[in-house]
C-alpha atoms as a PDB file:
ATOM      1  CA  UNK A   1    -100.864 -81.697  47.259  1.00  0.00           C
ATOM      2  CA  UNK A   2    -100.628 -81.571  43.525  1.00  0.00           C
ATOM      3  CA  UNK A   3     -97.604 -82.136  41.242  1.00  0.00           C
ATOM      4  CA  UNK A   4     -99.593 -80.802  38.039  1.00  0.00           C
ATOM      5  CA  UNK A   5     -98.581 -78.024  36.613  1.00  0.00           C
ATOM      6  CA  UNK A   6    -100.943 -75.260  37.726  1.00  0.00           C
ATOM      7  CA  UNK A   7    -102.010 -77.420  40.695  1.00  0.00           C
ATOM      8  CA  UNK A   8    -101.954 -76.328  44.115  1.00  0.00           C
ATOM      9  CA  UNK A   9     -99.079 -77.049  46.502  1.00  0.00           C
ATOM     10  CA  UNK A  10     -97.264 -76.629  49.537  1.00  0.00           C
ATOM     11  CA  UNK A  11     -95.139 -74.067  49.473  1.00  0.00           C
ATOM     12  CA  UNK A  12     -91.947 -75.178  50.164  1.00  0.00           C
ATOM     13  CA  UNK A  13     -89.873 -72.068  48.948  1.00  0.00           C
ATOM     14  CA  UNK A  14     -92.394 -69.786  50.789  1.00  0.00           C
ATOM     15  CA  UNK A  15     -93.070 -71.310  54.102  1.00  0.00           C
ATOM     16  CA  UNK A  16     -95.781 -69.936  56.385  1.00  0.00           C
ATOM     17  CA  UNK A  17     -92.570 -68.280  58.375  1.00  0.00           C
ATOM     18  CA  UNK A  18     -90.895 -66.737  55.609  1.00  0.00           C
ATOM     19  CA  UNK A  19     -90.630 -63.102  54.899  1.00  0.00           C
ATOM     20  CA  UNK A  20     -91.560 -63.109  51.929  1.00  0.00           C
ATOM     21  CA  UNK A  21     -94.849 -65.391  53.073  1.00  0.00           C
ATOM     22  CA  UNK A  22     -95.617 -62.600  55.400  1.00  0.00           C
ATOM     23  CA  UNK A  23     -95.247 -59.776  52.985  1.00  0.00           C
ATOM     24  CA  UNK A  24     -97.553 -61.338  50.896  1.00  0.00           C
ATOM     25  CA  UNK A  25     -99.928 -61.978  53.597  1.00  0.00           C
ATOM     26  CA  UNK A  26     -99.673 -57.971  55.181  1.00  0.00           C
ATOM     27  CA  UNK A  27    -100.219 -57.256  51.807  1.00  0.00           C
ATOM     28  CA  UNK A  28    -103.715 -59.367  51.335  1.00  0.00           C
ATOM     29  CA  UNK A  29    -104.716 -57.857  55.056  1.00  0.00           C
ATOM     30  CA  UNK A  30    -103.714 -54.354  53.947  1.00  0.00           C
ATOM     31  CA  UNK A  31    -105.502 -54.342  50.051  1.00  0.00           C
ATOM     32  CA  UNK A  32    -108.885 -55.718  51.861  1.00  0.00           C
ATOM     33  CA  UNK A  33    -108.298 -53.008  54.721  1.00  0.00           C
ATOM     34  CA  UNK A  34    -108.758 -50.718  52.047  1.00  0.00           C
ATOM     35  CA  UNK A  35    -111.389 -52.378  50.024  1.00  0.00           C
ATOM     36  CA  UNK A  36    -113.934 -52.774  52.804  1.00  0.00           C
ATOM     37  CA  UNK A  37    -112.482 -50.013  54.693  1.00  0.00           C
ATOM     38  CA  UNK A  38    -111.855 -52.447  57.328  1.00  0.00           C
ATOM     39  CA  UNK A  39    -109.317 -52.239  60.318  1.00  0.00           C
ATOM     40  CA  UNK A  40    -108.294 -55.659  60.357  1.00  0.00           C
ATOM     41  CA  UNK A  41    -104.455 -56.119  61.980  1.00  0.00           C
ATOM     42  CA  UNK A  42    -102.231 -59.281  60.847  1.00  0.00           C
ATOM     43  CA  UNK A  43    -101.531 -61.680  63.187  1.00  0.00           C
ATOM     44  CA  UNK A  44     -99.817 -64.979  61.544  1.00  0.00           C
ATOM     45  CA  UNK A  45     -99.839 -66.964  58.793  1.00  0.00           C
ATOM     46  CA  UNK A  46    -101.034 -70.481  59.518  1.00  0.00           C
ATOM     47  CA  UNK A  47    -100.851 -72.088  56.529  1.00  0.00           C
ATOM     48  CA  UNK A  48     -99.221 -71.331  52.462  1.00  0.00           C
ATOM     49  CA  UNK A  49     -99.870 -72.991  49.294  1.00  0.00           C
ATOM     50  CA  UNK A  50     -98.771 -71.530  46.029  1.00  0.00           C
ATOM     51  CA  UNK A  51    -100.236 -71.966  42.560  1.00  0.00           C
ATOM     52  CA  UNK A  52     -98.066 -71.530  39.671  1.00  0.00           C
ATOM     53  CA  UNK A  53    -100.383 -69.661  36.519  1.00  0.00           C
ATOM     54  CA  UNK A  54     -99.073 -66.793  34.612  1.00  0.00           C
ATOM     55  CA  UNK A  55     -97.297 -66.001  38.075  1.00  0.00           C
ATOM     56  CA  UNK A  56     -97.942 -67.333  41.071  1.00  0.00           C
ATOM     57  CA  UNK A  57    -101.373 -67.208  43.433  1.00  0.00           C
ATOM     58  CA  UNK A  58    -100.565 -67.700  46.838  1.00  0.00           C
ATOM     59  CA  UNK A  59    -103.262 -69.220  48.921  1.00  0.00           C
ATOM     60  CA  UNK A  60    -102.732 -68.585  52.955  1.00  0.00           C
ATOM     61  CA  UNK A  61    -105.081 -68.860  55.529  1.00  0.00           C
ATOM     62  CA  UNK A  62    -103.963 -65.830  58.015  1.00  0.00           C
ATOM     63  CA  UNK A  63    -104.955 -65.274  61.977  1.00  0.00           C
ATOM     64  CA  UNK A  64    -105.554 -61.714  61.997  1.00  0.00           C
ATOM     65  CA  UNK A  65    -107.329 -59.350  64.873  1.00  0.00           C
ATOM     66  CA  UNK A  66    -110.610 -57.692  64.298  1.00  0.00           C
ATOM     67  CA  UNK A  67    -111.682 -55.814  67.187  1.00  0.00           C
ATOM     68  CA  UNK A  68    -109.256 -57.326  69.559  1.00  0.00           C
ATOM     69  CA  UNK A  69    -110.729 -60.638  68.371  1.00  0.00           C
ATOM     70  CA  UNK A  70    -108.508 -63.108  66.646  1.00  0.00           C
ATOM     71  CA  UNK A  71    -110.289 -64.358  63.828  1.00  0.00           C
ATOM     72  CA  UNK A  72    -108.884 -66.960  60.737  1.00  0.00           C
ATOM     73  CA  UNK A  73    -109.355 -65.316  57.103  1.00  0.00           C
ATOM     74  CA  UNK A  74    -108.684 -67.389  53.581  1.00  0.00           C
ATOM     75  CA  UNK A  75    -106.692 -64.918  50.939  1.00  0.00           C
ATOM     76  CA  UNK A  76    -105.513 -65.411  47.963  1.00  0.00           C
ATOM     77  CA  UNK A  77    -102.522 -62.957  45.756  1.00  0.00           C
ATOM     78  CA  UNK A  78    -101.334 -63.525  42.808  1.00  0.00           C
ATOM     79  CA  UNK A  79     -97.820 -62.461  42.314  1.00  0.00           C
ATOM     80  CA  UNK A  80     -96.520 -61.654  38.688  1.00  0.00           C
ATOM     81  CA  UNK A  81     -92.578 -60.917  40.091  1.00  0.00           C
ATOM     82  CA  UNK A  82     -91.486 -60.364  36.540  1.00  0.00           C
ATOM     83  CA  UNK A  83     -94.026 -56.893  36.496  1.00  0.00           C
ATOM     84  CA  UNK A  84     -93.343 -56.327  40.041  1.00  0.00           C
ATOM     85  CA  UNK A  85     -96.956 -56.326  40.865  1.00  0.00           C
ATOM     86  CA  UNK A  86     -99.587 -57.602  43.310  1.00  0.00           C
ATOM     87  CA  UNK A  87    -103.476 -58.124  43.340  1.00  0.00           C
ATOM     88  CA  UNK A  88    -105.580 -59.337  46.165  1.00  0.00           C
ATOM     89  CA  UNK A  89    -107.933 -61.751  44.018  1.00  0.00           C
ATOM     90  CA  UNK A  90    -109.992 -63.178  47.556  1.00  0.00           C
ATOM     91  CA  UNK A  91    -110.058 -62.920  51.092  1.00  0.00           C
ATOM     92  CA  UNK A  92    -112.870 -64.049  52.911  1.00  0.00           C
ATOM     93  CA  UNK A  93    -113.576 -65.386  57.038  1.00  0.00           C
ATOM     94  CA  UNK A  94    -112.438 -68.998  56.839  1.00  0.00           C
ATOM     95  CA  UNK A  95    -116.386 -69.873  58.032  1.00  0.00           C
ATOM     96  CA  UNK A  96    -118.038 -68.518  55.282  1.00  0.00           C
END
């Protein structure tokens, strides 16, 4: 994608198999669980792109299953390792 800084990229350090890729993504699935009280269940992450700004924002687009229904959701976290914290900043259905 982009080689600016602050542009979006392929994650190359974080690919959509990695554990820490999938931690981020339960996460997202998890934090919007509890926001909407939702029951959402993660299925896979199809695709990562990271963002590097004051931390990084992590951009996956996630299969997860709503209702036995497997459905593709857009999230976003932003990850600020350094204060060990995490912040679901959007998920929304990929169609909307």
């Amino acid at each position: 994608m982009s080689n600016v800084l602050g542009g979006v990229r392929d994650s190359h350090e974080s690919s959509e198999n990695s554990l820490e890729t999938e931690t981020i993504a339960r996460f997202a699935v998890d934090e919007h669980n509890k926001k909407e009280n939702a029951v959402l269940e993660f299925g896979r992450v199809l695709k990562a792109k990271e963002q590097v700004v004051a931390g990084k924002l992590h951009h996956l687009t996630l299969e997860v299953i709503d209702a036995g229904e497997k459905k593709i959701y857009e999230a976003k976290v932003s990850v600020k390792a350094w204060e060990n914290s995490k912040e679901l900043v959007e998920f929304t259905h990929a169609n909307e």
